[in-house]
Protein backbone atom coordinates (compact mmCIF):
# COMPACT_ATOMS: atom_id res chain seq x y z
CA UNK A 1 0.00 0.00 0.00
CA UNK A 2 3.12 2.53 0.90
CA UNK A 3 4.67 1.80 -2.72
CA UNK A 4 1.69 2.52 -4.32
CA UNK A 5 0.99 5.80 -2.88
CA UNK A 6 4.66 7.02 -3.38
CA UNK A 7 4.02 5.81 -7.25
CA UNK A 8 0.88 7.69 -7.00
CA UNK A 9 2.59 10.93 -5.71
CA UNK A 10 5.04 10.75 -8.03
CA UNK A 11 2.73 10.48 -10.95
CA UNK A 12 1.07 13.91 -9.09
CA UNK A 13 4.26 15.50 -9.32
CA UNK A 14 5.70 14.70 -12.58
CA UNK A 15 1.99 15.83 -13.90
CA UNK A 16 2.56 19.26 -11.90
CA UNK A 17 5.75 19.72 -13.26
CA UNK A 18 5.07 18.58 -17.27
CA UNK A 19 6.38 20.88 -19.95
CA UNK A 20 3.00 21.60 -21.83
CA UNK A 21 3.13 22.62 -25.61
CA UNK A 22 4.18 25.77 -26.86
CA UNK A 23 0.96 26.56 -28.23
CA UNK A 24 -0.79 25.62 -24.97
CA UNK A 25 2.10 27.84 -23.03
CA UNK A 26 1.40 30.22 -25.32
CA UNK A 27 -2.23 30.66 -24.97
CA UNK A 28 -2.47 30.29 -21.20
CA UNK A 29 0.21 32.52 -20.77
CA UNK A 30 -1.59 34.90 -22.08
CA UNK A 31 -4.46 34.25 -20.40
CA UNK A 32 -2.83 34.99 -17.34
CA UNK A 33 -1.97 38.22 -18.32
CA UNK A 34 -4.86 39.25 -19.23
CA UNK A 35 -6.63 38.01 -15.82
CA UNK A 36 -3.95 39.77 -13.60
CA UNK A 37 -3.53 42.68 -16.24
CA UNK A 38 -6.00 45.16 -14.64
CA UNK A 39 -4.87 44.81 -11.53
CA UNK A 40 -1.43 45.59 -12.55
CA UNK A 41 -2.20 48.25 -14.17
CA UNK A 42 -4.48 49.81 -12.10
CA UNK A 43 -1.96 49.87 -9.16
CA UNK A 44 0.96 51.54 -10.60
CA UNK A 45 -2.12 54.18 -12.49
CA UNK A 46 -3.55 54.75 -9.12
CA UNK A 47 -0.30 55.72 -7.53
CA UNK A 48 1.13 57.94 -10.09
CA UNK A 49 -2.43 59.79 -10.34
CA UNK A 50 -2.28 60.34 -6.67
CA UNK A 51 1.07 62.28 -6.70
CA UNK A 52 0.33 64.54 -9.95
CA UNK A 53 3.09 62.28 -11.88
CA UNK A 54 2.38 62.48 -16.12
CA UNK A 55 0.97 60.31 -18.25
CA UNK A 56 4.46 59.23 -20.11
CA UNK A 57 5.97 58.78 -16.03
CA UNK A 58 2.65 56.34 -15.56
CA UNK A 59 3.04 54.78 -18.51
CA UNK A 60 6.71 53.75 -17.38
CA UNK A 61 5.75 52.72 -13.69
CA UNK A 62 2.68 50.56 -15.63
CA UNK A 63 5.85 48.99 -17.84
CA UNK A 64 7.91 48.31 -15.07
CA UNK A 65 4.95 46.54 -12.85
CA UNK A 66 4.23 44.09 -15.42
CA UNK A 67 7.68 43.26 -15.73
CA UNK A 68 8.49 42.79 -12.22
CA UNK A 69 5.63 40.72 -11.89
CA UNK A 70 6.58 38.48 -14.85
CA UNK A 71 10.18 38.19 -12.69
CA UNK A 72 8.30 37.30 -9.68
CA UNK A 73 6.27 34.52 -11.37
CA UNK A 74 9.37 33.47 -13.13
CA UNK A 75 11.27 33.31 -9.87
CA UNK A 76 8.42 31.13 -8.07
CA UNK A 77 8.20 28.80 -11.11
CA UNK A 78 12.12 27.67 -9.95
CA UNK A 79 13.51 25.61 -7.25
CA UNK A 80 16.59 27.62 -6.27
CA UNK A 81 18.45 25.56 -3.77
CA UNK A 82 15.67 24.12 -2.37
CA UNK A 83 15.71 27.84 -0.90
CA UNK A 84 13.54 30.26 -3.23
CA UNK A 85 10.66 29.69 -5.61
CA UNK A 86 7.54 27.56 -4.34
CA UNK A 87 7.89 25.83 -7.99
CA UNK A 88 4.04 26.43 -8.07
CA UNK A 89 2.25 27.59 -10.67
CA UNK A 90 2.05 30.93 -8.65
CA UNK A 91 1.58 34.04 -11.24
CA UNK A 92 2.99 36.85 -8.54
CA UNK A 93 0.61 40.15 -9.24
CA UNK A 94 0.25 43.05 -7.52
CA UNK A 95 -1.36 43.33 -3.94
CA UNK A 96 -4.19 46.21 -3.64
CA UNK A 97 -3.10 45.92 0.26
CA UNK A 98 -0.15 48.31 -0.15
CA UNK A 99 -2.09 50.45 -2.15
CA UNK A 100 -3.27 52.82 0.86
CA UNK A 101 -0.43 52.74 2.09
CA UNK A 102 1.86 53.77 -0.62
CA UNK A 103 -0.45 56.46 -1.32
CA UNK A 104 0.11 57.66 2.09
CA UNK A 105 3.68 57.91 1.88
CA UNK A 106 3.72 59.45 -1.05
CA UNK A 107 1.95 62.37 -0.57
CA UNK A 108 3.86 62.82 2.66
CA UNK A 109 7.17 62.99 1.42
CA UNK A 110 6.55 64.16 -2.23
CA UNK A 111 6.79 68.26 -1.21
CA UNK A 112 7.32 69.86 -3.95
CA UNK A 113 8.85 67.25 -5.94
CA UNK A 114 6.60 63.79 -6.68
CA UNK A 115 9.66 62.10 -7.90
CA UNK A 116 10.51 62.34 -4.57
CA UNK A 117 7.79 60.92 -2.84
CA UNK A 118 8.27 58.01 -5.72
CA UNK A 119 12.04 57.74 -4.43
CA UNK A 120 10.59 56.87 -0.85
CA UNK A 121 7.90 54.71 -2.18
CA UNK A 122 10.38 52.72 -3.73
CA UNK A 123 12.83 52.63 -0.96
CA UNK A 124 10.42 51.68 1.58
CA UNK A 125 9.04 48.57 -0.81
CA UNK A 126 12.64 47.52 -1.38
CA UNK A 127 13.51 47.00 2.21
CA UNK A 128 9.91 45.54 3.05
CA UNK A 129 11.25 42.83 0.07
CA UNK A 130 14.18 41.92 2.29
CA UNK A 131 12.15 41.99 5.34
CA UNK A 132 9.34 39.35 3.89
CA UNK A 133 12.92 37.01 2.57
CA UNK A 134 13.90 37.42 5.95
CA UNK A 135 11.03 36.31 8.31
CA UNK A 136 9.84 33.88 5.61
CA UNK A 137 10.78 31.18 7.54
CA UNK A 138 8.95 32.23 10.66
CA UNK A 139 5.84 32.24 8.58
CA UNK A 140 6.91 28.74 7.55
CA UNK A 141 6.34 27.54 11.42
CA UNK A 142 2.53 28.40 11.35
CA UNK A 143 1.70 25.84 8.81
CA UNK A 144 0.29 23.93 11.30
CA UNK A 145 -2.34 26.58 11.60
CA UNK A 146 -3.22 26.70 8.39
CA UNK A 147 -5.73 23.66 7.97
CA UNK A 148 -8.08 23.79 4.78
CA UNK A 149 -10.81 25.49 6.55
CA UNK A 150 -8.68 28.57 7.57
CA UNK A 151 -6.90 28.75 4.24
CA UNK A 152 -9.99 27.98 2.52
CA UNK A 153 -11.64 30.83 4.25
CA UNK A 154 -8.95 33.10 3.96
CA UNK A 155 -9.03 32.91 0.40
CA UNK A 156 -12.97 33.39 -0.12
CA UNK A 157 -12.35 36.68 2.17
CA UNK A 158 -9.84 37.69 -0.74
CA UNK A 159 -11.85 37.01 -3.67
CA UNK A 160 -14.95 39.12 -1.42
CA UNK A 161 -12.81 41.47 -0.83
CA UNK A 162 -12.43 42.44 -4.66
CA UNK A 163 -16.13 42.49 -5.65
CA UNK A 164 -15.93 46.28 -4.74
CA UNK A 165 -12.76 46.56 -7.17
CA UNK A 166 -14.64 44.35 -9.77
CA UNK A 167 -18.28 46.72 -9.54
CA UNK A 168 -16.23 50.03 -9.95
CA UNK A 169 -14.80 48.47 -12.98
CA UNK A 170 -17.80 47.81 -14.48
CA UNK A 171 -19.11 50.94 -13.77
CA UNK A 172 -16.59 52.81 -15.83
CA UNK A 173 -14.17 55.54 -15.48
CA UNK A 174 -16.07 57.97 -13.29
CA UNK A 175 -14.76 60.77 -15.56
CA UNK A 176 -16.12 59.11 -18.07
CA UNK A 177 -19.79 60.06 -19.55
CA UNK A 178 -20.60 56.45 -19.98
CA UNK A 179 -19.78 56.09 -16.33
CA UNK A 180 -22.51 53.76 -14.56
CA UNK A 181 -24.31 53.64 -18.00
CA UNK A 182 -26.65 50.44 -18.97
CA UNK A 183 -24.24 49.93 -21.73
CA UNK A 184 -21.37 49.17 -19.14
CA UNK A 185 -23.80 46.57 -16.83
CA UNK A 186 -24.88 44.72 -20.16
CA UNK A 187 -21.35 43.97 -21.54
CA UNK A 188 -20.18 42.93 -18.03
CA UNK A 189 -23.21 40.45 -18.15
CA UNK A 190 -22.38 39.17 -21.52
CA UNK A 191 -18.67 38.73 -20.95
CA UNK A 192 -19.62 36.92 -17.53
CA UNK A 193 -22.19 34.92 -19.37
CA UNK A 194 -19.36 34.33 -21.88
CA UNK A 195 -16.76 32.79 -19.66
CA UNK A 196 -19.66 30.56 -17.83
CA UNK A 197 -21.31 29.10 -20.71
CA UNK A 198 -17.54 27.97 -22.35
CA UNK A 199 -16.40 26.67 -18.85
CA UNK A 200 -19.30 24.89 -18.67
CA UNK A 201 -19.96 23.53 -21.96
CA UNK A 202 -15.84 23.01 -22.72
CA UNK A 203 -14.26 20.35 -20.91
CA UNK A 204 -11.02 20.09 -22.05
CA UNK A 205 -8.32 22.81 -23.53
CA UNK A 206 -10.98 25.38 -24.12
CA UNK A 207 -12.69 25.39 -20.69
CA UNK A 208 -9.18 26.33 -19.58
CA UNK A 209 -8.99 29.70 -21.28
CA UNK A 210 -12.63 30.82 -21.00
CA UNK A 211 -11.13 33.96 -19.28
CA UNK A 212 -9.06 34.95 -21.99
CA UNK A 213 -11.80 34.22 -24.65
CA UNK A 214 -14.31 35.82 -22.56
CA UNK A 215 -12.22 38.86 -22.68
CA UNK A 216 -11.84 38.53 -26.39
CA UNK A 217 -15.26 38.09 -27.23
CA UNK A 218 -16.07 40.77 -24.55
CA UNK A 219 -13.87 43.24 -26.47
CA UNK A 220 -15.33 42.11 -29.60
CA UNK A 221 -18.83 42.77 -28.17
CA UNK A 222 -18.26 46.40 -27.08
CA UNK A 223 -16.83 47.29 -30.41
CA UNK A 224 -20.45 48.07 -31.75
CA UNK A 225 -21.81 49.38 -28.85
CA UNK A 226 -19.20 52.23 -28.88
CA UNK A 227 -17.57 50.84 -25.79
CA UNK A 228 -14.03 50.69 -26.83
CA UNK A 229 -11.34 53.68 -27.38
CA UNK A 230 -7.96 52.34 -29.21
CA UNK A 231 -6.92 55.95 -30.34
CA UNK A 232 -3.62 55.52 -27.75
CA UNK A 233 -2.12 52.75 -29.59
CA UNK A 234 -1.69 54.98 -32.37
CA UNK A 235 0.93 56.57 -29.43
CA UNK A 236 1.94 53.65 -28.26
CA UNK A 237 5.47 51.70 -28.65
CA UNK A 238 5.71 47.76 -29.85
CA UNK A 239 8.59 47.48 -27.13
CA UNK A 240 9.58 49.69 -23.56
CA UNK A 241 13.07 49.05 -22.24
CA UNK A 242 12.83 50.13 -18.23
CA UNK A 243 15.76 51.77 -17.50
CA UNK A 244 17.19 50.91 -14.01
CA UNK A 245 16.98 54.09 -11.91
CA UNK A 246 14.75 56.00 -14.16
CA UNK A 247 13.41 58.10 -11.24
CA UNK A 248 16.67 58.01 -9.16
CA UNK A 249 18.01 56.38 -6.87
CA UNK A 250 15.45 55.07 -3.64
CA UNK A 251 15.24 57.45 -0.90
CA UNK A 252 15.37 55.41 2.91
CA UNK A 253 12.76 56.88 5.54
CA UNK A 254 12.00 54.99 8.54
CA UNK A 255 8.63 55.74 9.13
CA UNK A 256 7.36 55.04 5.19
CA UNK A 257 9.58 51.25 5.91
CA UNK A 258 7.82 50.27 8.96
CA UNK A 259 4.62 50.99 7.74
CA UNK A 260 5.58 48.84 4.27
CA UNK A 261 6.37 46.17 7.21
CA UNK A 262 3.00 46.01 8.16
CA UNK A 263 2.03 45.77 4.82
CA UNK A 264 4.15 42.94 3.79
CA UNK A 265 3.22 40.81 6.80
CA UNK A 266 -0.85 41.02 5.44
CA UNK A 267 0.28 40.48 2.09
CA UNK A 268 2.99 37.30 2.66
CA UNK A 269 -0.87 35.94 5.15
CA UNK A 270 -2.45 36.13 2.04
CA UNK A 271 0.50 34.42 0.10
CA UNK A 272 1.09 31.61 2.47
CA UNK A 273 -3.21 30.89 2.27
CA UNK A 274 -2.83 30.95 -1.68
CA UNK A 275 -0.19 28.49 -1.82
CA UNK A 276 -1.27 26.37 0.30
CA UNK A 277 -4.93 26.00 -1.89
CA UNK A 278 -3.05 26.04 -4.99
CA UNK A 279 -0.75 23.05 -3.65
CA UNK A 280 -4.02 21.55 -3.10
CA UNK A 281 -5.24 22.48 -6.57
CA UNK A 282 -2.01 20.91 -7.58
CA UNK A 283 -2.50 17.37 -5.17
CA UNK A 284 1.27 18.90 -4.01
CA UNK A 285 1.32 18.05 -0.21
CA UNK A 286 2.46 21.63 1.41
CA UNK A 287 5.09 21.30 3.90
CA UNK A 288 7.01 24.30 5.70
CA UNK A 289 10.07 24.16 3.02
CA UNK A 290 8.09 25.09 0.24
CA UNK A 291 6.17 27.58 1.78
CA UNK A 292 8.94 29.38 3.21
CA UNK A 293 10.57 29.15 -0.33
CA UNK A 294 7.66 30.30 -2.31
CA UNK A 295 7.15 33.10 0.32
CA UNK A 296 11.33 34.01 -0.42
CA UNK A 297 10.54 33.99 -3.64
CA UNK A 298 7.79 36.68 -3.23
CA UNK A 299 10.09 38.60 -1.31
């Protein structure tokens, strides 16, 4: 009975860990940009509004977060050492949580000068970084009190958490004179109605990207009902090369670090719930090694 449930995890793991095609890479991995897209773009939008930055300085903080976050899920696709990288599926986004936060420092610090306030933001996130690699494995030690029910709620409270984020979205841009218009609520329905009717009729390949065809059709859909704007791509480069220290060098302030502290530690909670369900997604038994590696690899 033992040698057939090691045979049995090892079939789990080597199914985890399969190389799919490319085309199947390919599609999903597009698909998962599109699903965490908004809120990566919203993030780095949101912060540069809130200190008066321009739309060319937005556009390159919007550049760099999508970047960083294809680094981070690159990172926690690896097994570095055994040490780093939860070798999870894990697409690393960007956490509304700091959001508040960040804002807060920013218009503290920014004066005169919002490129200053930007310095400090980025200072303060850097050395919250080391801080989560650094009491990772203290996190690691309250597995134990992480059974599926508190995990399993934890996670529900984050997807409830965004239905607020998700309405405003489908309300519109509130500068917008389409904002909270009938037009908005009916496309959300059909693109929703979309993505449910191909998960549930699609069982295979298909069912697997209803997001990202839901979003396609959804696009596709607003088109004639005067929903869609693409006069910016006409501005818009194929490529964007983010230049290290584009804004200067990070500015240190105590008080903008130790609140980033407090930050990280609700933000590596919510990590440590999410890989733990995705391990169980995965049939990957969680033990304290990998999630103090995956939560490294966050860091």
């Amino acid at each position: 009975m033992g040698v057939k449930t090691m045979e049995l995890e090892k079939d789990i793991v080597e199914e985890v860990h399969q190389k799919l095609e490319i085309k199947n890479m390919f599609l999903l991995g597009i698909q998962h940009v599109a699903a965490m897209c908004a809120g990566a773009i919203a993030v780095p939008m949101i912060l540069g509004e809130s200190l008066g930055l321009g739309q060319e300085e937005i556009n390159t903080l919007v550049s760099a977060t999508l970047m960083m976050a294809g680094l981070g899920t690159f990172i926690q696709t690896l097994d570095i050492h055994g040490k780093i990288g939860a070798k999870l599926p894990i697409v690393e986004g960007v956490s509304f949580a700091g959001v508040s936060a960040l804002v807060a420092v920013g218009l503290s610090y920014k004066g005169s000068d919002p490129i200053f306030g930007l310095q400090v933001m980025f200072g303060a996130t850097i050395v919250s970084g080391i801080f989560a690699f650094l009491v990772a494995p203290m996190f690691g030690k309250l597995l134990k009190y992480f059974p599926p029910l508190v995990s399993g709620v934890v996670v529900t409270s984050m997807g409830l958490s965004l239905i607020p984020v998700a309405l405003r979205w489908v309300a519109g841009s509130p500068k917008s004179s389409s904002y909270l218009s009938i037009k908005n609520i009916i496309l959300a329905l059909v693109t929703i109605g979309i993505i449910l009717a191909i998960q549930k009729l699609s069982k295979g390949f298909l069912g697997n990207i209803a997001i990202l065809l839901g979003i396609f059709l959804g696009t596709l859909v607003a088109i004639p009902m005067g929903l869609t704007d693409f006069s910016t791509l006409n501005e818009a480069t194929a490529f964007t090369i983010n230049t290290p220290l584009q804004f200067g060098f990070p500015k240190f302030e105590l008080t903008a670090i130790l609140s980033l502290f407090l930050v990280q530690l609700v933000i590596m909670t919510d990590a440590t719930g999410n890989q733990i369900n995705l391990s169980d997604i995965c049939s990957v038994e969680p033990n304290q090694e990998k999630i103090v590696a995956g939560l490294r690899g966050h860091g």
